[in-house]
Protein backbone atom coordinates (compact mmCIF):
# COMPACT_ATOMS: atom_id res chain seq x y z
CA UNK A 1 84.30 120.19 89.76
CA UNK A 2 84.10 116.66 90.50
CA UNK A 3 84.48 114.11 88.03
CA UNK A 4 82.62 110.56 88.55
CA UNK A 5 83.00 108.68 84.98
CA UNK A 6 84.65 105.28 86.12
CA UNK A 7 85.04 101.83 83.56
CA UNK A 8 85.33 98.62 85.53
CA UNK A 9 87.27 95.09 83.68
CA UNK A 10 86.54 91.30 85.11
CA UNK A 11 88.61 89.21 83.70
CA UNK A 12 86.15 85.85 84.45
CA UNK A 13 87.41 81.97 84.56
CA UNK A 14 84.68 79.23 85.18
CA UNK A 15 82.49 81.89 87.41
CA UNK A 16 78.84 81.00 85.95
CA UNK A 17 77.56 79.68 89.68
CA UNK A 18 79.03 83.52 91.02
CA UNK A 19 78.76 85.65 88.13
CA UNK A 20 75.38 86.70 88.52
CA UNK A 21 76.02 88.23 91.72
CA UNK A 22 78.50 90.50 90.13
CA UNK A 23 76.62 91.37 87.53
CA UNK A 24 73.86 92.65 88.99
CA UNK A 25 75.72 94.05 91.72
CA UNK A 26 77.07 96.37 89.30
CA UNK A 27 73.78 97.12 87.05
CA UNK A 28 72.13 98.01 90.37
CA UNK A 29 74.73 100.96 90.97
CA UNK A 30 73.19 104.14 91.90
CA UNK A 31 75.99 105.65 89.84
CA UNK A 32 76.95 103.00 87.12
CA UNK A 33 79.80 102.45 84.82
CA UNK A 34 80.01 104.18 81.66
CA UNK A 35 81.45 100.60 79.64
CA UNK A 36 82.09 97.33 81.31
CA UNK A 37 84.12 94.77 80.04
CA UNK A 38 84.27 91.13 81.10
CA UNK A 39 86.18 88.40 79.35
CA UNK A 40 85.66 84.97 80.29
CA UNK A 41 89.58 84.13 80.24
CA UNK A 42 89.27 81.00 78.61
CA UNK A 43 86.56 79.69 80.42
CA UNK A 44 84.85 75.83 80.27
CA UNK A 45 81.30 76.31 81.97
CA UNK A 46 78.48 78.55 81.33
CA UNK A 47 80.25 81.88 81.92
CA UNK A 48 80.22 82.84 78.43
CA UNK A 49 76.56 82.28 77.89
CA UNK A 50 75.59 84.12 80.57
CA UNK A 51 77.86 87.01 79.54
CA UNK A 52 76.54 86.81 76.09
CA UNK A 53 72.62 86.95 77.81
CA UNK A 54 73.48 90.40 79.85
CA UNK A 55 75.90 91.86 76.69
CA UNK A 56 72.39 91.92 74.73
CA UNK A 57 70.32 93.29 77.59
CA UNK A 58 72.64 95.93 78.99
CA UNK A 59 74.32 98.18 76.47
CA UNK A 60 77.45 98.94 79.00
CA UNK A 61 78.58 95.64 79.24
CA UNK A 62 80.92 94.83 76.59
CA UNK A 63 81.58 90.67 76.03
CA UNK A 64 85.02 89.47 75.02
CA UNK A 65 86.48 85.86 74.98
CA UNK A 66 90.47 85.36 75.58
CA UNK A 67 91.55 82.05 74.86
CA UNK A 68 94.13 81.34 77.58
CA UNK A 69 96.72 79.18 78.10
CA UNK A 70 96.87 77.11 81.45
CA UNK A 71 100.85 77.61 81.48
CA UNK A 72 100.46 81.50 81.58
CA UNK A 73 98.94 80.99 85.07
CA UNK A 74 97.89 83.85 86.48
CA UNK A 75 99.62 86.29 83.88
CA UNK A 76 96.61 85.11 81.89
CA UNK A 77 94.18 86.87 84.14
CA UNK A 78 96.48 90.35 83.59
CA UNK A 79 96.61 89.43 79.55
CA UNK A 80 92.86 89.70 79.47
CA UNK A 81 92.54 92.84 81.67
CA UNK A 82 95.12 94.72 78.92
CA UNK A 83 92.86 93.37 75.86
CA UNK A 84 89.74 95.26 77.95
CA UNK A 85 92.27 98.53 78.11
CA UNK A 86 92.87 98.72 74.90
CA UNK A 87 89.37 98.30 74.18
CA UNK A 88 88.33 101.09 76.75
CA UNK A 89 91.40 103.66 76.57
CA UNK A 90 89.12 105.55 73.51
CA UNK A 91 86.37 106.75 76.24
CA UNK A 92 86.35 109.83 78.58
CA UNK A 93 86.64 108.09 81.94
CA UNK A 94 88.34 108.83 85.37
CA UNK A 95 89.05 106.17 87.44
CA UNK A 96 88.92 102.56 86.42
CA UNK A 97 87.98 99.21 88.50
CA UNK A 98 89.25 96.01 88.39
CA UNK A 99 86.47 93.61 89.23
CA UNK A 100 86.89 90.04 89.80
CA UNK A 101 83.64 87.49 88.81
CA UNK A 102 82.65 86.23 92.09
CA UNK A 103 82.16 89.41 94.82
CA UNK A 104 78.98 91.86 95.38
CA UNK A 105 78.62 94.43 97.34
CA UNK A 106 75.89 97.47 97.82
CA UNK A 107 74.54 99.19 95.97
CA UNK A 108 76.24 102.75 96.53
CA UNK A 109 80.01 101.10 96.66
CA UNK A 110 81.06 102.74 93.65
CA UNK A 111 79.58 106.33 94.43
CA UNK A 112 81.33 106.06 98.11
CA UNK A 113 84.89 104.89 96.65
CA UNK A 114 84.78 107.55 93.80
CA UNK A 115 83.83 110.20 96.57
CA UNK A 116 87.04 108.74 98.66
CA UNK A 117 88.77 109.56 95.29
CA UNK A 118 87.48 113.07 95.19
CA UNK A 119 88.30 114.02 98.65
CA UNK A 120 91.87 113.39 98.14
CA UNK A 121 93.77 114.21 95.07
CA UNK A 122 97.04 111.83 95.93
CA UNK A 123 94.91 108.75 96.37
CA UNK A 124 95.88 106.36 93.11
CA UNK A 125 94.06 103.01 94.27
CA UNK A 126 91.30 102.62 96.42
CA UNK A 127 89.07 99.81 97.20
CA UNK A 128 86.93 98.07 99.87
CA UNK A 129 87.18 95.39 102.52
CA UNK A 130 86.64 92.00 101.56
CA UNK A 131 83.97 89.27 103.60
CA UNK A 132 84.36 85.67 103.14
CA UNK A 133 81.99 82.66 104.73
CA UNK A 134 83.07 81.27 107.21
CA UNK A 135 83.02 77.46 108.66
CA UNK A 136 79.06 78.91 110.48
CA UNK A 137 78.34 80.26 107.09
CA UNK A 138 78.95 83.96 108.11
CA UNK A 139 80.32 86.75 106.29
CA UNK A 140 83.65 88.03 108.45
CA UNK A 141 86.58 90.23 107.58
CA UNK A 142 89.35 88.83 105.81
CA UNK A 143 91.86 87.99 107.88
CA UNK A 144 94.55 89.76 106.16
CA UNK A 145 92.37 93.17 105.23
CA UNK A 146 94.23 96.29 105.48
CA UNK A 147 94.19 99.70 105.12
CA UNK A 148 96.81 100.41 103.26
CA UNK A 149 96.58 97.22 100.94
CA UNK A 150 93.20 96.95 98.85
CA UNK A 151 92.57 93.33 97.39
CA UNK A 152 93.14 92.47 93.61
CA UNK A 153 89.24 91.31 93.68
CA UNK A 154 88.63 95.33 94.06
CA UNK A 155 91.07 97.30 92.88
CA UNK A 156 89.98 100.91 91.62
CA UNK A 157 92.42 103.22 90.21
CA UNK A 158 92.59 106.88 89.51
CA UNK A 159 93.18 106.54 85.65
CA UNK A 160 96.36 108.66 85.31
CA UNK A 161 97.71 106.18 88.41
CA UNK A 162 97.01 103.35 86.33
CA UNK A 163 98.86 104.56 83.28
CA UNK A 164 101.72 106.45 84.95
CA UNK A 165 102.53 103.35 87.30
CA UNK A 166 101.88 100.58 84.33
CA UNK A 167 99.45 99.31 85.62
CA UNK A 168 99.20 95.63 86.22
CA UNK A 169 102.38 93.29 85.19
CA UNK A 170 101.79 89.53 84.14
CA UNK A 171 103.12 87.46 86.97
CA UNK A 172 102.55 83.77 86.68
CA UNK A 173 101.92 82.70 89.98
CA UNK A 174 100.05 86.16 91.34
CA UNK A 175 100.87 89.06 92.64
CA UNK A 176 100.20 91.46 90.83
CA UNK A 177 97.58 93.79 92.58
CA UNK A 178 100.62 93.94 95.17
CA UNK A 179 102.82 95.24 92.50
CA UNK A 180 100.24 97.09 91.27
CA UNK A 181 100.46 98.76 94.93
CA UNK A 182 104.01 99.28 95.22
CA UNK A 183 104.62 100.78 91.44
CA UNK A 184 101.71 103.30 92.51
CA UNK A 185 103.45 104.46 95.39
CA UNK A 186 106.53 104.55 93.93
CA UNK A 187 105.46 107.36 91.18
CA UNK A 188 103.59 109.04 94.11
CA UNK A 189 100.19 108.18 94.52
CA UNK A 190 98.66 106.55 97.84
CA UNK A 191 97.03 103.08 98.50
CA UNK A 192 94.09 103.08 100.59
CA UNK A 193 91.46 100.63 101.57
CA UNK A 194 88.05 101.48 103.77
CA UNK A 195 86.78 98.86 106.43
CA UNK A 196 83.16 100.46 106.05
CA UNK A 197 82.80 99.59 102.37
CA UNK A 198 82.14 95.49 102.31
CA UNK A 199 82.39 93.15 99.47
CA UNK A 200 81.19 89.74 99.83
CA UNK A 201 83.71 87.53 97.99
CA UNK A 202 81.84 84.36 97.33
CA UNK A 203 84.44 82.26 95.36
CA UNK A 204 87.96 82.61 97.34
CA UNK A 205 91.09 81.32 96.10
CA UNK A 206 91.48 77.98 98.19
CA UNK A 207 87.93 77.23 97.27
CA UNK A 208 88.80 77.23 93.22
CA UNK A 209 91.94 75.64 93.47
CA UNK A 210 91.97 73.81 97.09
CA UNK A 211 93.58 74.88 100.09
CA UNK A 212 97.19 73.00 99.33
CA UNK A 213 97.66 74.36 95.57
CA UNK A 214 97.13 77.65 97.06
CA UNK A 215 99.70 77.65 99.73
CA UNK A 216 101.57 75.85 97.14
CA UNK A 217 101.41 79.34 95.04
CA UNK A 218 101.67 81.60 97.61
CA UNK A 219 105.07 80.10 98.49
CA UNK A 220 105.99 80.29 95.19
CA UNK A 221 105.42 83.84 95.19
CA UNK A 222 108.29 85.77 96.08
CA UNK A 223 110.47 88.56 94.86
CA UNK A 224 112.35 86.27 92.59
CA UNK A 225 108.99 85.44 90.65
CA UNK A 226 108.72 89.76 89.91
CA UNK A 227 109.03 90.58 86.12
CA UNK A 228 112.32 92.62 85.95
CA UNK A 229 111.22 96.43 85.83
CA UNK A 230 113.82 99.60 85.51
CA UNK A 231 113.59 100.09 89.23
CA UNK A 232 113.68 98.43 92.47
CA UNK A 233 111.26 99.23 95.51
CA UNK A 234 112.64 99.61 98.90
CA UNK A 235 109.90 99.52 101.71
CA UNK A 236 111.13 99.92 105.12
CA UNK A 237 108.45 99.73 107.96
CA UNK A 238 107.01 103.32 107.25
CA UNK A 239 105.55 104.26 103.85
CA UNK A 240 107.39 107.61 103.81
CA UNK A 241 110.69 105.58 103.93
CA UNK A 242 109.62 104.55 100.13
CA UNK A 243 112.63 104.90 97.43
CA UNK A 244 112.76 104.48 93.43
CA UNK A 245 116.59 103.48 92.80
CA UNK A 246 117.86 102.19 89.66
CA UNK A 247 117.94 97.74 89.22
CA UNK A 248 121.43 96.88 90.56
CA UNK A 249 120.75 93.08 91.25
CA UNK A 250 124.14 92.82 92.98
CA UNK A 251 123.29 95.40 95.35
CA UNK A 252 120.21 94.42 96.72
CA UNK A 253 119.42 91.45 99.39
CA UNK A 254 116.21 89.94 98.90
CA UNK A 255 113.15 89.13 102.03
CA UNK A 256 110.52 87.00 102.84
CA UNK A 257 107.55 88.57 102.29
CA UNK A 258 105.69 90.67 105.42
CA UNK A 259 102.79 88.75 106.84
CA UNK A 260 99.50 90.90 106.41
CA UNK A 261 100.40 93.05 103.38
CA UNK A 262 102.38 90.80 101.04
CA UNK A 263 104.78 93.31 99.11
CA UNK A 264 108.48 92.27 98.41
CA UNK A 265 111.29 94.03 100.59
CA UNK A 266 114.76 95.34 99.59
CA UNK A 267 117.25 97.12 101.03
CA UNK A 268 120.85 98.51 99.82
CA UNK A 269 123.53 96.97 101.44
């Protein structure tokens, strides 16, 4: 028997112009989530009134404020997604999504990625292809889309994924959906995204912090910046090449990351 009960968390900073959009995106799901939670992750504009106007209209939306600190970084972003798991883990759900504050999409996405779900047991995280504007104002494939990385924006996980793999770790300048990625695959799972599924991502990163702070943080994330887990994660070229091997610091030679899919690469020497 299939199984479609799903939870989705935004974790929302400064999106009142976008918000909207991803609100009702959701709310006009054929098949909707069962609790949504959104916290506005410290946020300066009208985000949380907005959030506090759809909390009393729409009984699955659930509105929390996290008051974050700007020297977490990003890790702030992952702080508020665990205070919306804690707050969810007491409900009967299957898969979970996170959802950032600025995308929309149609609206059958979630039925079509929890079908993907149900058609293949081993999948762990699944998500969509994301469409920015570009300089003629037209919605084109993200450069760097592919189908075996799915963006942070729309990460969905099958729920026993999410908890057997950690689910996301704090990382302070980003990085974590990748990890996210890697520590699935690591206990098993597989990592797929679809091309035919779009989400229109109408806030990017270089637009919220300009173009030079973001290549800024890119660069400055690397495999040093990784918390330090119990295990290291050596990806050669072919996913089935994938090994769990105990942290031996000494042992291991650190490289760039891969253009395309940004992941961290080891090997033994």
């Amino acid at each position: 028997m299939e199984r479609n009960r799903y939870v989705l968390i935004t974790s929302a900073k400064n999106e009142g112009k976008y918000i909207r959009n991803t609100l009702n995106s959701v709310l006009s799901q054929d098949m909707v989530p069962i609790k949504w939670v959104v916290v506005s992750d410290g946020s300066s504009d009208d985000t949380d009134n907005i959030l506090k106007e759809y909390e009393l209209k729409h009984n699955i939306i659930k509105y929390i404020r996290n008051e974050s600190s700007m020297e977490l970084g990003f890790s702030s972003k992952v702080l508020s997604i665990k205070i919306a798991y804690e707050y969810l883990k007491k409900y009967d759900f299957e898969f979970i999504g996170i959802l950032d504050g600025d995308v929309s999409f149609d609206k059958k996405y979630y039925e079509k990625i929890i079908n993907k779900f149900n058609d293949n047991p081993k999948l762990g995280i699944s998500g969509g292809y994301i469409y920015e504007e570009d300089s003629d104002a037209i919605y084109t494939s993200r450069k760097t889309n592919r189908e075996r990385c799915v963006a942070g924006a729309v990460q969905m996980f099958r729920r026993e994924c999410f908890e057997r793999s950690g689910g996301l770790y704090p990382i302070r300048y980003g990085g974590e959906d990748t990890l996210a990625e890697i520590m699935a695959r690591v206990y098993g799972w597989e990592v797929r995204a679809f091309p035919e599924f779009q989400v229109f991502h109408h806030n990017p990163g270089y637009m919220k912090r300009g173009i030079w702070r973001e290549r800024f943080r890119l660069g400055k994330r690397t495999p040093a910046t990784l918390p330090k887990l119990n295990v290291l994660v050596r990806l050669d070229m072919k996913p089935s090449s994938l090994v769990k091997t105990k942290l031996e610091k000494s042992s291991y030679r650190q490289f760039p990351l891969r253009k395309g899919c940004l992941r961290p690469l080891f090997y033994q020497q």
